[in-house]
C-alpha atoms as a PDB file:
ATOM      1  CA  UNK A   1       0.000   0.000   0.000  1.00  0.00           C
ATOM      2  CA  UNK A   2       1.671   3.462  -0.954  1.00  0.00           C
ATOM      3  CA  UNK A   3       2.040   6.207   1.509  1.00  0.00           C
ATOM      4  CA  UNK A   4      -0.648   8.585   1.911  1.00  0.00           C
ATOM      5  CA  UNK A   5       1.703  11.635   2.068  1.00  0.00           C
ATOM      6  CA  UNK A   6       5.021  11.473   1.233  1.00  0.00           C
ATOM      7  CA  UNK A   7       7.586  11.969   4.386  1.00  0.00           C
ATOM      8  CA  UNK A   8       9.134  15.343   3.769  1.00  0.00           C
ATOM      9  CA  UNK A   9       5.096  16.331   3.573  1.00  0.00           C
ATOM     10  CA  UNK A  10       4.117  14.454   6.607  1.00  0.00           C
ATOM     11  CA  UNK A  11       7.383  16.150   8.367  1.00  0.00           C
ATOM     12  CA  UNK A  12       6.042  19.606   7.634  1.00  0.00           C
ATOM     13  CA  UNK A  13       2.296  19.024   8.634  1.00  0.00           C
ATOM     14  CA  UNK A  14       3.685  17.794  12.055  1.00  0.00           C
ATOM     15  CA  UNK A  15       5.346  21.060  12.566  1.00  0.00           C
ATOM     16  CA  UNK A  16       2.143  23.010  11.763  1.00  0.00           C
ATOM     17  CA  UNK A  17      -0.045  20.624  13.700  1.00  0.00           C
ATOM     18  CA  UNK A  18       2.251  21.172  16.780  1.00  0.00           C
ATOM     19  CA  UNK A  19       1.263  24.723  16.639  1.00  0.00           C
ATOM     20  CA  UNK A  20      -2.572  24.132  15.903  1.00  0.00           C
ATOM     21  CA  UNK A  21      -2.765  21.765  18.904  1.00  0.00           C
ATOM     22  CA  UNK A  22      -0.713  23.899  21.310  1.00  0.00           C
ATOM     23  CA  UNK A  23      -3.582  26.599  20.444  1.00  0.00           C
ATOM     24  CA  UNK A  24      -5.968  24.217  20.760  1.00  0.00           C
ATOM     25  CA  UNK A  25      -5.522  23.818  24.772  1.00  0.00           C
ATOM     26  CA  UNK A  26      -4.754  27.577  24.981  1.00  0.00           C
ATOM     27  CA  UNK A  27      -8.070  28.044  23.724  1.00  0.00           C
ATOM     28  CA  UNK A  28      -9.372  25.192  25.978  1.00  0.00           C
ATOM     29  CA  UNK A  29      -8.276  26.290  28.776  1.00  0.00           C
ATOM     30  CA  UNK A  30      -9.244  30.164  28.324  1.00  0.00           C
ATOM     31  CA  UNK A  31     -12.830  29.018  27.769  1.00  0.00           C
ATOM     32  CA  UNK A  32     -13.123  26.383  30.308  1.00  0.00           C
ATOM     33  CA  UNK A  33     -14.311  23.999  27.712  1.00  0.00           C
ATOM     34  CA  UNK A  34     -13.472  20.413  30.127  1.00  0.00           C
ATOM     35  CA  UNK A  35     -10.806  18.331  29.517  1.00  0.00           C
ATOM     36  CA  UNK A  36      -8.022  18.434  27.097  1.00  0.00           C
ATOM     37  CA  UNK A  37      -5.402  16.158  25.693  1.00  0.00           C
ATOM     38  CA  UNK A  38      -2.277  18.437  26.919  1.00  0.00           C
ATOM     39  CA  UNK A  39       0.256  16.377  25.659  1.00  0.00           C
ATOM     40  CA  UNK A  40      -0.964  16.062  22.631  1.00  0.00           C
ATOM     41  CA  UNK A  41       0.772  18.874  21.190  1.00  0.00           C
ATOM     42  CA  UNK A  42       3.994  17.728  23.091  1.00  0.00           C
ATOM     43  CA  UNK A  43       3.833  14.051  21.503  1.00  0.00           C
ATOM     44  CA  UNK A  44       3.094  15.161  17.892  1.00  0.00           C
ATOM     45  CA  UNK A  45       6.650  17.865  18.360  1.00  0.00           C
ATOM     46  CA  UNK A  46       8.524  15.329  19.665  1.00  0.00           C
ATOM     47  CA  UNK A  47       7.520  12.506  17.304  1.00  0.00           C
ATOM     48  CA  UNK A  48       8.089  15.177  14.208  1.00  0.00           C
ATOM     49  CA  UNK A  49      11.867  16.060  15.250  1.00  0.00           C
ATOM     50  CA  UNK A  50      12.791  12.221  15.463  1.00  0.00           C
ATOM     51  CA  UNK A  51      11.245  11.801  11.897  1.00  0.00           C
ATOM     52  CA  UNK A  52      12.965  14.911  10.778  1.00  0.00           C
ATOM     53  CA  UNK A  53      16.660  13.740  12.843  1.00  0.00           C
ATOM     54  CA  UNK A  54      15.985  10.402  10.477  1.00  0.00           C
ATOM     55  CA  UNK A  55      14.666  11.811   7.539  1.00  0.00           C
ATOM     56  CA  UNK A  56      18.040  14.065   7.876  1.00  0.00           C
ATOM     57  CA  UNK A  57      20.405  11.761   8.331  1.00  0.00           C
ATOM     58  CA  UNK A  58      19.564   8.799   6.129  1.00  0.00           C
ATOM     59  CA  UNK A  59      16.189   9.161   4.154  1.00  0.00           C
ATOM     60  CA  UNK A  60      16.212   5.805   2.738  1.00  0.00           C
ATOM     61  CA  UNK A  61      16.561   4.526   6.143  1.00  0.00           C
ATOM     62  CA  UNK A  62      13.871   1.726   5.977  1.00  0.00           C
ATOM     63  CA  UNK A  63      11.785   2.661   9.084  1.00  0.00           C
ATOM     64  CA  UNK A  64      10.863   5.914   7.884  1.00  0.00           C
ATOM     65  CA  UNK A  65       7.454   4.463   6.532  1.00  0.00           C
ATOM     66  CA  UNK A  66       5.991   3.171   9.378  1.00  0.00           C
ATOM     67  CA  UNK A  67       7.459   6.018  11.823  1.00  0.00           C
ATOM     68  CA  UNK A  68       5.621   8.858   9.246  1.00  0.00           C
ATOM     69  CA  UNK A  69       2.763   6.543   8.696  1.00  0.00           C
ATOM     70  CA  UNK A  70       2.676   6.697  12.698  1.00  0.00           C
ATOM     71  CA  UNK A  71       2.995  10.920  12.924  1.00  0.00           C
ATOM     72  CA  UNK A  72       0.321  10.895  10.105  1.00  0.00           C
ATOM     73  CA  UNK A  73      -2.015   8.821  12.379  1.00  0.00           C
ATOM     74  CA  UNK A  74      -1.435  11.221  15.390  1.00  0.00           C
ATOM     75  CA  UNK A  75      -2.383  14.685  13.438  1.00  0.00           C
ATOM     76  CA  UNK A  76      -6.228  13.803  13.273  1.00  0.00           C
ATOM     77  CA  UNK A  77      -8.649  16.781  13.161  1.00  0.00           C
ATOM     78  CA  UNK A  78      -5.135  18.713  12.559  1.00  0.00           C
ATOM     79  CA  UNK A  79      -4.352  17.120   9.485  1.00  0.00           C
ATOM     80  CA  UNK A  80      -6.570  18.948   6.623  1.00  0.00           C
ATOM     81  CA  UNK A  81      -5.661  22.122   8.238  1.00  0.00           C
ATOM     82  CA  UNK A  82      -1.909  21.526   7.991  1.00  0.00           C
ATOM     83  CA  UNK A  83      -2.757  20.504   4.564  1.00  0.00           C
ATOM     84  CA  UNK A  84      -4.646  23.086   3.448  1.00  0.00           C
ATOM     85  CA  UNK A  85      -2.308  25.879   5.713  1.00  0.00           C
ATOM     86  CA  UNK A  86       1.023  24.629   3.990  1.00  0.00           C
ATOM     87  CA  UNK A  87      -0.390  24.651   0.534  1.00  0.00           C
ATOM     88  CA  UNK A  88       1.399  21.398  -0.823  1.00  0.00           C
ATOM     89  CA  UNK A  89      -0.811  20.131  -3.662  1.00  0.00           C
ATOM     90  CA  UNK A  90      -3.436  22.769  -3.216  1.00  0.00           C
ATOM     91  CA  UNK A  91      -5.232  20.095  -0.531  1.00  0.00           C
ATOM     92  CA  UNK A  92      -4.630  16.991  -2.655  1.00  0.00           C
ATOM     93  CA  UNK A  93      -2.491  14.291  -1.977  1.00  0.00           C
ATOM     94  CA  UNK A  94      -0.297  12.162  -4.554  1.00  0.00           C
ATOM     95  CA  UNK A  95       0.047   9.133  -3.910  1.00  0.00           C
ATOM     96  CA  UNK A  96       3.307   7.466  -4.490  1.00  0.00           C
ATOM     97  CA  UNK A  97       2.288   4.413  -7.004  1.00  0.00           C
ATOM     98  CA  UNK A  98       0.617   5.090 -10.268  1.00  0.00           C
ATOM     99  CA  UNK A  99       0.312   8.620 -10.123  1.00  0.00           C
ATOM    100  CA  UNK A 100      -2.381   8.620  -8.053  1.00  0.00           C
ATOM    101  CA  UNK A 101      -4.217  11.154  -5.955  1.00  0.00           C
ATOM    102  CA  UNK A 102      -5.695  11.490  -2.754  1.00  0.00           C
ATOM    103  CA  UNK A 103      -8.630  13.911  -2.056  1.00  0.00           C
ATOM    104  CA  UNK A 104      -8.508  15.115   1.974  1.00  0.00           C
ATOM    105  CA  UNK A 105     -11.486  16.427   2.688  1.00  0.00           C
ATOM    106  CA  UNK A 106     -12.962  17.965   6.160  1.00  0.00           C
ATOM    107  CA  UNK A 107     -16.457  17.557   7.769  1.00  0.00           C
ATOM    108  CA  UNK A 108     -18.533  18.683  10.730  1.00  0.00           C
ATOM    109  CA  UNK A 109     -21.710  17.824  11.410  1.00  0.00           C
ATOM    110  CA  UNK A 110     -23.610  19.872  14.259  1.00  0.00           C
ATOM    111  CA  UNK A 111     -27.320  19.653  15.664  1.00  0.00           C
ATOM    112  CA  UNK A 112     -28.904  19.602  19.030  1.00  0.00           C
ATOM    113  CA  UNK A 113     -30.893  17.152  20.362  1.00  0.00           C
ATOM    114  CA  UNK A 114     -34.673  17.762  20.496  1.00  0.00           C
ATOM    115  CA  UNK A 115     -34.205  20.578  17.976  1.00  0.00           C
ATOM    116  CA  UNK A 116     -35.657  20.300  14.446  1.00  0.00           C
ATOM    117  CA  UNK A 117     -32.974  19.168  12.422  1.00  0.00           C
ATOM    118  CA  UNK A 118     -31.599  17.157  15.086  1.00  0.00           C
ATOM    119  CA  UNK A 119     -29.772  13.626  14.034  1.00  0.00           C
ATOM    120  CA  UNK A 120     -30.953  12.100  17.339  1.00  0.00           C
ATOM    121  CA  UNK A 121     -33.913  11.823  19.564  1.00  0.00           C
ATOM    122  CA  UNK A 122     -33.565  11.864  23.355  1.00  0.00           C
ATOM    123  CA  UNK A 123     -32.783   8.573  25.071  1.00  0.00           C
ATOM    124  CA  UNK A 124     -31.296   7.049  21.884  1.00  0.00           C
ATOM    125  CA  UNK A 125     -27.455   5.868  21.914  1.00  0.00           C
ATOM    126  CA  UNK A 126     -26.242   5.092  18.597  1.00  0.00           C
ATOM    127  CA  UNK A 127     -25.641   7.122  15.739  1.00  0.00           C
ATOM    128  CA  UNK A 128     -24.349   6.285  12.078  1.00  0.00           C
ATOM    129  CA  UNK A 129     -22.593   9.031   9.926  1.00  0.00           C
ATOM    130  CA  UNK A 130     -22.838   7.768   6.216  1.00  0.00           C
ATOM    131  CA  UNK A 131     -19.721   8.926   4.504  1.00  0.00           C
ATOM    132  CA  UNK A 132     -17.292   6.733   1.949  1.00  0.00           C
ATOM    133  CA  UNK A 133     -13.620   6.328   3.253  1.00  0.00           C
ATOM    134  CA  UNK A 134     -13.408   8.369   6.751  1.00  0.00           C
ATOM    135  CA  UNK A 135      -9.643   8.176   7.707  1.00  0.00           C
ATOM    136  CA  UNK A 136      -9.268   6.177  11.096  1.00  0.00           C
ATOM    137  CA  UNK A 137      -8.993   8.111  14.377  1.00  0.00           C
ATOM    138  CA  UNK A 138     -10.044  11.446  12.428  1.00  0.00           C
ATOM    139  CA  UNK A 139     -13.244  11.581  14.304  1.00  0.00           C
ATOM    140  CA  UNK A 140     -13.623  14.118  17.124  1.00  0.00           C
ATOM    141  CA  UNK A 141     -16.722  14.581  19.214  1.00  0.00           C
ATOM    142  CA  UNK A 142     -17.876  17.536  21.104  1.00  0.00           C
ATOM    143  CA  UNK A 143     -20.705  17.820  23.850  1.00  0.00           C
ATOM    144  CA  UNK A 144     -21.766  21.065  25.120  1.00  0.00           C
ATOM    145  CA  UNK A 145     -18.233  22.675  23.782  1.00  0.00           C
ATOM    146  CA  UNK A 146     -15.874  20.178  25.529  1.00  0.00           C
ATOM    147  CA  UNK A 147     -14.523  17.475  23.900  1.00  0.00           C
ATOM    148  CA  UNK A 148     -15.437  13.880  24.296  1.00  0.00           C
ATOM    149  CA  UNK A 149     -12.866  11.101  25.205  1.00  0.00           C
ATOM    150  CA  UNK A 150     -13.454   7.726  23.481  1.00  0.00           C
ATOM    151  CA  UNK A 151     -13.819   4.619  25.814  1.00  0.00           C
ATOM    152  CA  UNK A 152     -13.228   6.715  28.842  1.00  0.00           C
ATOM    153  CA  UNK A 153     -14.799   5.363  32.054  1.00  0.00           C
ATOM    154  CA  UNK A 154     -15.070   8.649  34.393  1.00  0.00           C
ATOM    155  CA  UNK A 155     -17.097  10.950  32.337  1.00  0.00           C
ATOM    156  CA  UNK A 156     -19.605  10.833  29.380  1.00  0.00           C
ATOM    157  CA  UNK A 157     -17.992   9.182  26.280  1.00  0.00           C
ATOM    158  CA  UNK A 158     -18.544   7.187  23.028  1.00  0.00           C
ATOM    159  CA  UNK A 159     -17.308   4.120  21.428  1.00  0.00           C
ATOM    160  CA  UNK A 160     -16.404   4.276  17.045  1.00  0.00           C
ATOM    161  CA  UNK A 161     -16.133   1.393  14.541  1.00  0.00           C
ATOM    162  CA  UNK A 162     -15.145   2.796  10.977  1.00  0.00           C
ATOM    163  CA  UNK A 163     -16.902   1.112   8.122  1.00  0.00           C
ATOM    164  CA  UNK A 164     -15.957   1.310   4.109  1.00  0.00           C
ATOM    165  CA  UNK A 165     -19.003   3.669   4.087  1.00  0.00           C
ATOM    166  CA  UNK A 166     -20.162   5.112   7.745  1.00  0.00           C
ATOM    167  CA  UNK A 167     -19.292   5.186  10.546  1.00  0.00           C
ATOM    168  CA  UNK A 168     -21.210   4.443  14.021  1.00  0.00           C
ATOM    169  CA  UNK A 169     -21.193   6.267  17.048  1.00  0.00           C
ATOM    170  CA  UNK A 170     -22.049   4.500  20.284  1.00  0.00           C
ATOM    171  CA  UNK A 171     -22.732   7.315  23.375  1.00  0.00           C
ATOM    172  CA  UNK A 172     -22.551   6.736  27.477  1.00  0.00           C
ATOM    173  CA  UNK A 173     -23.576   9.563  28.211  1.00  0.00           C
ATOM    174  CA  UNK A 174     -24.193   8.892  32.340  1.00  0.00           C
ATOM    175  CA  UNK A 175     -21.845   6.129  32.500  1.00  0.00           C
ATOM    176  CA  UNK A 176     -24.698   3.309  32.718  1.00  0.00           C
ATOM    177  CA  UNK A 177     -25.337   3.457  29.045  1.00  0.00           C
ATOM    178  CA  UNK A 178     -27.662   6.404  28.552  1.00  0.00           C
ATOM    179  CA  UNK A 179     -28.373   7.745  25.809  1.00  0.00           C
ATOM    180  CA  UNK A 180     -28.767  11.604  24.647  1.00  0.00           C
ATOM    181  CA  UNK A 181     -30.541  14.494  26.183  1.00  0.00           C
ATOM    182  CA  UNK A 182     -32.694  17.277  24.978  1.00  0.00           C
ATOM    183  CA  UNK A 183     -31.024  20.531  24.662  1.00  0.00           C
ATOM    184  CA  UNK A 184     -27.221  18.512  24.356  1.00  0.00           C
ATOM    185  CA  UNK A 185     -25.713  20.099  21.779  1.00  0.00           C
ATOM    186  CA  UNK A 186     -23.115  17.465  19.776  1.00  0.00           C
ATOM    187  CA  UNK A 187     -20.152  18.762  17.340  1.00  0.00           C
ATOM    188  CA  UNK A 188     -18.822  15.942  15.119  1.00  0.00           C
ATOM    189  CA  UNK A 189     -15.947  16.765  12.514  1.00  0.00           C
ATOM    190  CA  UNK A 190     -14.064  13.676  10.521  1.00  0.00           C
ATOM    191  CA  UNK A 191     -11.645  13.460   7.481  1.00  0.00           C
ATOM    192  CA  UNK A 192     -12.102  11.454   4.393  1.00  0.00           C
ATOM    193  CA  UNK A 193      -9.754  10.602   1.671  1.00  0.00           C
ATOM    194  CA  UNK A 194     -10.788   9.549  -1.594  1.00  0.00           C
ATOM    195  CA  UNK A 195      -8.644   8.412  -4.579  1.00  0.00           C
ATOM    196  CA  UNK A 196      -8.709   9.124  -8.059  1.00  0.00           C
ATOM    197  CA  UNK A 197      -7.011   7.487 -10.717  1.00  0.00           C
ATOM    198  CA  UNK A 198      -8.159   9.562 -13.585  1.00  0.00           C
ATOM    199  CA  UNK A 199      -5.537  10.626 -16.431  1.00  0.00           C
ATOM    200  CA  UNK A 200      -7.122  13.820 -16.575  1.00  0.00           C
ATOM    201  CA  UNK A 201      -7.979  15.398 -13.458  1.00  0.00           C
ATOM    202  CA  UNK A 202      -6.614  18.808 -13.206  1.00  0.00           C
ATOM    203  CA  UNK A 203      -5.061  20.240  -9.784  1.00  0.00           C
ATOM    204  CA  UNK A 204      -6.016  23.677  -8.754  1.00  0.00           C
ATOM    205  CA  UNK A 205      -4.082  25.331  -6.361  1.00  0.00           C
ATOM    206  CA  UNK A 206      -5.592  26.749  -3.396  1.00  0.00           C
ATOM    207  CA  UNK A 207      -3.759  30.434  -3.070  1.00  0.00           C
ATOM    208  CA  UNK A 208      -4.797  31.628   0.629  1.00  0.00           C
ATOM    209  CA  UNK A 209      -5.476  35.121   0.932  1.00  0.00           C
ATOM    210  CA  UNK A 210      -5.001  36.607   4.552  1.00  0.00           C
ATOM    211  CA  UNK A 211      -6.814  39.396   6.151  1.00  0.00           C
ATOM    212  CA  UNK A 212      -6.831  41.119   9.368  1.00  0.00           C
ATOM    213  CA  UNK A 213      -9.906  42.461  10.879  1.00  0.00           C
ATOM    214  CA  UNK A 214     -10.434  46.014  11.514  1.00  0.00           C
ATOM    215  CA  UNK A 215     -13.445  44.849  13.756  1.00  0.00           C
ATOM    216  CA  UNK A 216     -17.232  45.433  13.251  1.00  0.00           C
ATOM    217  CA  UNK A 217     -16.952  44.077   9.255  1.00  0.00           C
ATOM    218  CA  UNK A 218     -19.551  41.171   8.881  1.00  0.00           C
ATOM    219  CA  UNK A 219     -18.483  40.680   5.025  1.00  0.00           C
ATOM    220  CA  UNK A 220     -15.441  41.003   3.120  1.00  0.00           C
ATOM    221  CA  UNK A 221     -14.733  41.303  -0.815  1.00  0.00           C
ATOM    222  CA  UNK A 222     -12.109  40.173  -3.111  1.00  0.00           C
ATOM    223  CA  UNK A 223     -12.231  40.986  -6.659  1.00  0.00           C
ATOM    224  CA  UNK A 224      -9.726  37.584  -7.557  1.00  0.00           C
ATOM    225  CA  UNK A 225     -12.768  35.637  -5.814  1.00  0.00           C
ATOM    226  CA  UNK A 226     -15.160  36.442  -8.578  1.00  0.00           C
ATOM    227  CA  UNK A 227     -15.874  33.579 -10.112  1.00  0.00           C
ATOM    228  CA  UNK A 228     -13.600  31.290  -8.110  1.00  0.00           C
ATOM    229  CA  UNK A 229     -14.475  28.443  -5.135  1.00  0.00           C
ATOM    230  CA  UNK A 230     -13.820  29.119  -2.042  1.00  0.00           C
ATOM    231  CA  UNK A 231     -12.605  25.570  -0.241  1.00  0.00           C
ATOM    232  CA  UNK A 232     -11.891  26.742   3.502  1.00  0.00           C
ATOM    233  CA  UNK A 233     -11.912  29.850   5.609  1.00  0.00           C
ATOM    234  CA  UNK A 234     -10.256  29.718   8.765  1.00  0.00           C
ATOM    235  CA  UNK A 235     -11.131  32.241  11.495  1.00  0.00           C
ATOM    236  CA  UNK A 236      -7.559  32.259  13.597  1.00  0.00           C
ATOM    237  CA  UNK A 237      -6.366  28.553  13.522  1.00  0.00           C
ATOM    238  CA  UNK A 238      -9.985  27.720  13.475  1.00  0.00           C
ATOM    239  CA  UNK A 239     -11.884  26.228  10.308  1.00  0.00           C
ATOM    240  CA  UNK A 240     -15.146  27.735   9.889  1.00  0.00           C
ATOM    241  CA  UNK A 241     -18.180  25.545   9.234  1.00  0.00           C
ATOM    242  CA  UNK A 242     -19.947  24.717   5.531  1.00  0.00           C
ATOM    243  CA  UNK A 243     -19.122  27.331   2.977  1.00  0.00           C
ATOM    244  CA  UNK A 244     -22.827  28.147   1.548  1.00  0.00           C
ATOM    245  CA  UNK A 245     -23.175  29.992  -1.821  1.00  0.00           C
ATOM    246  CA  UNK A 246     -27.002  30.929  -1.273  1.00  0.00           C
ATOM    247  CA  UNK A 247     -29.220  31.775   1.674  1.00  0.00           C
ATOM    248  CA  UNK A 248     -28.350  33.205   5.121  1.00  0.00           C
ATOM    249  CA  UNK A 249     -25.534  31.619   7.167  1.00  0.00           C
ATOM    250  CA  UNK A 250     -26.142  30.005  10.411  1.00  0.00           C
ATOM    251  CA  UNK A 251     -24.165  29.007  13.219  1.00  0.00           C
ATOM    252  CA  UNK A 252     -20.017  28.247  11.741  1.00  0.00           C
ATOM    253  CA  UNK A 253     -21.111  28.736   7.939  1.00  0.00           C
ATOM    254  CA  UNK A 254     -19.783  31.319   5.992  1.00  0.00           C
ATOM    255  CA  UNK A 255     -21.693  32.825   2.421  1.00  0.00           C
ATOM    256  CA  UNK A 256     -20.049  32.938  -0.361  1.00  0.00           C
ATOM    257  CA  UNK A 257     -21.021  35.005  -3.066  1.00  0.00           C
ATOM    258  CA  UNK A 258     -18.566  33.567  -6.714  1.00  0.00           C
ATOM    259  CA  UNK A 259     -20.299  36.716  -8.557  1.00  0.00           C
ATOM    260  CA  UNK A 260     -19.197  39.070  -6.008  1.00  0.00           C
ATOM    261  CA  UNK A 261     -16.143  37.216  -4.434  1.00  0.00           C
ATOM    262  CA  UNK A 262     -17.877  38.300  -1.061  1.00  0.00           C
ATOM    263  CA  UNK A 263     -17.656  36.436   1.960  1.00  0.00           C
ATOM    264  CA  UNK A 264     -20.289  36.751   4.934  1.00  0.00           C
ATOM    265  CA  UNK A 265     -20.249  35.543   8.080  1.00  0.00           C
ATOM    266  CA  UNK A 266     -22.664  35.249  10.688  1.00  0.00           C
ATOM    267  CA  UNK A 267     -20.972  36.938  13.579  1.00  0.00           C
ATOM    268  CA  UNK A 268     -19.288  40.667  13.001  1.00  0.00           C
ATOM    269  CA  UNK A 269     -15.154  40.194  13.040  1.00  0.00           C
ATOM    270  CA  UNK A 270     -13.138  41.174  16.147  1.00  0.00           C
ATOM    271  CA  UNK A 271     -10.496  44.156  15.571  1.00  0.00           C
ATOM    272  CA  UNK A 272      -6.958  41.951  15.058  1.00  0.00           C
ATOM    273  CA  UNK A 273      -8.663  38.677  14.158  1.00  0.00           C
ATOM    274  CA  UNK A 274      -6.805  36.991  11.313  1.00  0.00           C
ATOM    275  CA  UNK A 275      -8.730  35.051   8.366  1.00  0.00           C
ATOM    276  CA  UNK A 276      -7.516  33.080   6.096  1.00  0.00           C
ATOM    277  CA  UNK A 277      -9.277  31.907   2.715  1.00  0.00           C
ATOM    278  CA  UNK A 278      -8.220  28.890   0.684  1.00  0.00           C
ATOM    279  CA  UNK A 279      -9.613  29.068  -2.811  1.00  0.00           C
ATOM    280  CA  UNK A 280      -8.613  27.448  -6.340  1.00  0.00           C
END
């Protein structure tokens, strides 16, 4: 089986993920969101500089595969980000036999329970995401703004199997197998990767354009969006939600406007907040 980023590639999204993750419990722990991994964004450095020492010294050394195949496996909801923040392949991912490529691609689902639109009723305790090729251990949970430890035995948690097509979620929510609550808002983002083989497909590059709030704004413009698709906006280190191109914008989406190349966004921008557009 070929590599699903090459190692120099895989080197480089460690180093950015280190960063995202490190913010990650700064925000955390600001907000009071619950528990937090903290040495998450210790063991992803760490494991990135003794790639990089090998990589350095010897990059045919033959235990580079599985130790980059490992670092890949630790960057989870970090890895599209790093992708998409680095710009290597405009957000695809060549695969090493045949020419082929990988498609990375983020989700996140969000509803509350007993809400219209909700994906589960009170009381219930399993829940199945239908989507083709979800990466293993890209699957993060959120309740009520913390995260949500897998298997854990002290707190409300969930179990995961990964299919070829879904995936299933299995919650505890009061430690004796209960199941969801009204009013529980859930958060669920996961990564696929899809491969195509085609001869022709065409790679556009995503170009990220960077702006800094002056504060107040609720929309911004840019003439070399006209036209264009806008992949990923990221509001700090933080990906915003579905990128709409019609109707009003609720909750993490952002509008999009192609005929315009305006962007609009629910909530007004804070004075010094940095955004960051990935188009092709």
């Amino acid at each position: 089986m070929s590599q699903v980023a090459s190692i120099s590639n895989t080197i480089q999204y460690g180093g950015i993920s280190t960063y995202l993750a490190s913010t990650d419990i700064a925000t955390y722990k600001a907000l009071s969101w619950g528990q937090l991994n903290n040495n998450l964004a210790k063991t992803i450095s760490e494991v990135t500089k003794s790639v990089k020492w090998a990589y350095n010294n010897n990059s045919s050394n033959p235990t580079l595969v599985q130790t980059s195949e490992y670092l890949y496996s630790l960057l989870g909801k970090f890895l599209y980000q790093s992708i998409s923040i680095s710009g290597n392949s405009g957000g695809y991912v060549v695969g090493q036999s045949a020419g082929n490529i990988a498609i990375i691609q983020n989700y996140r689902v969000e509803f509350t329970v007993g809400q219209a639109g909700s994906l589960m009723t009170a009381g219930q305790t399993t829940l199945t995401i239908s989507a083709a090729n979800v990466l293993s251990n890209s699957a993060n949970v959120y309740l009520d703004g913390s995260i949500m430890y897998a298997n854990a035995t002290d707190q409300a948690t969930y179990s995961i199997v990964y299919s070829a097509n879904s995936f299933t979620l299995s919650f505890n929510i009061d430690g004796n197998g209960g199941g969801v609550q009204n009013g529980q808002k859930f958060i669920i983002e996961y990564t696929t990767q899809s491969v195509s083989t085609s001869s022709n497909y065409t790679l556009a590059p995503l170009t990220p354009i960077d702006y800094t709030a002056t504060g107040g704004e609720t929309s911004i413009t840019y003439t070399n969006l006209i036209g264009r698709t806008v992949i990923l906006v990221f509001l700090g280190s933080t990906p915003s939600g579905q990128i709409i191109t019609s109707g009003t914008p609720t909750g993490t989406q952002v509008l999009f406007n192609t005929a315009t190349g305006t962007l609009t966004f629910v909530d007004a921008l804070v004075a010094g907040e940095d955004v960051k557009i990935i188009y092709a």
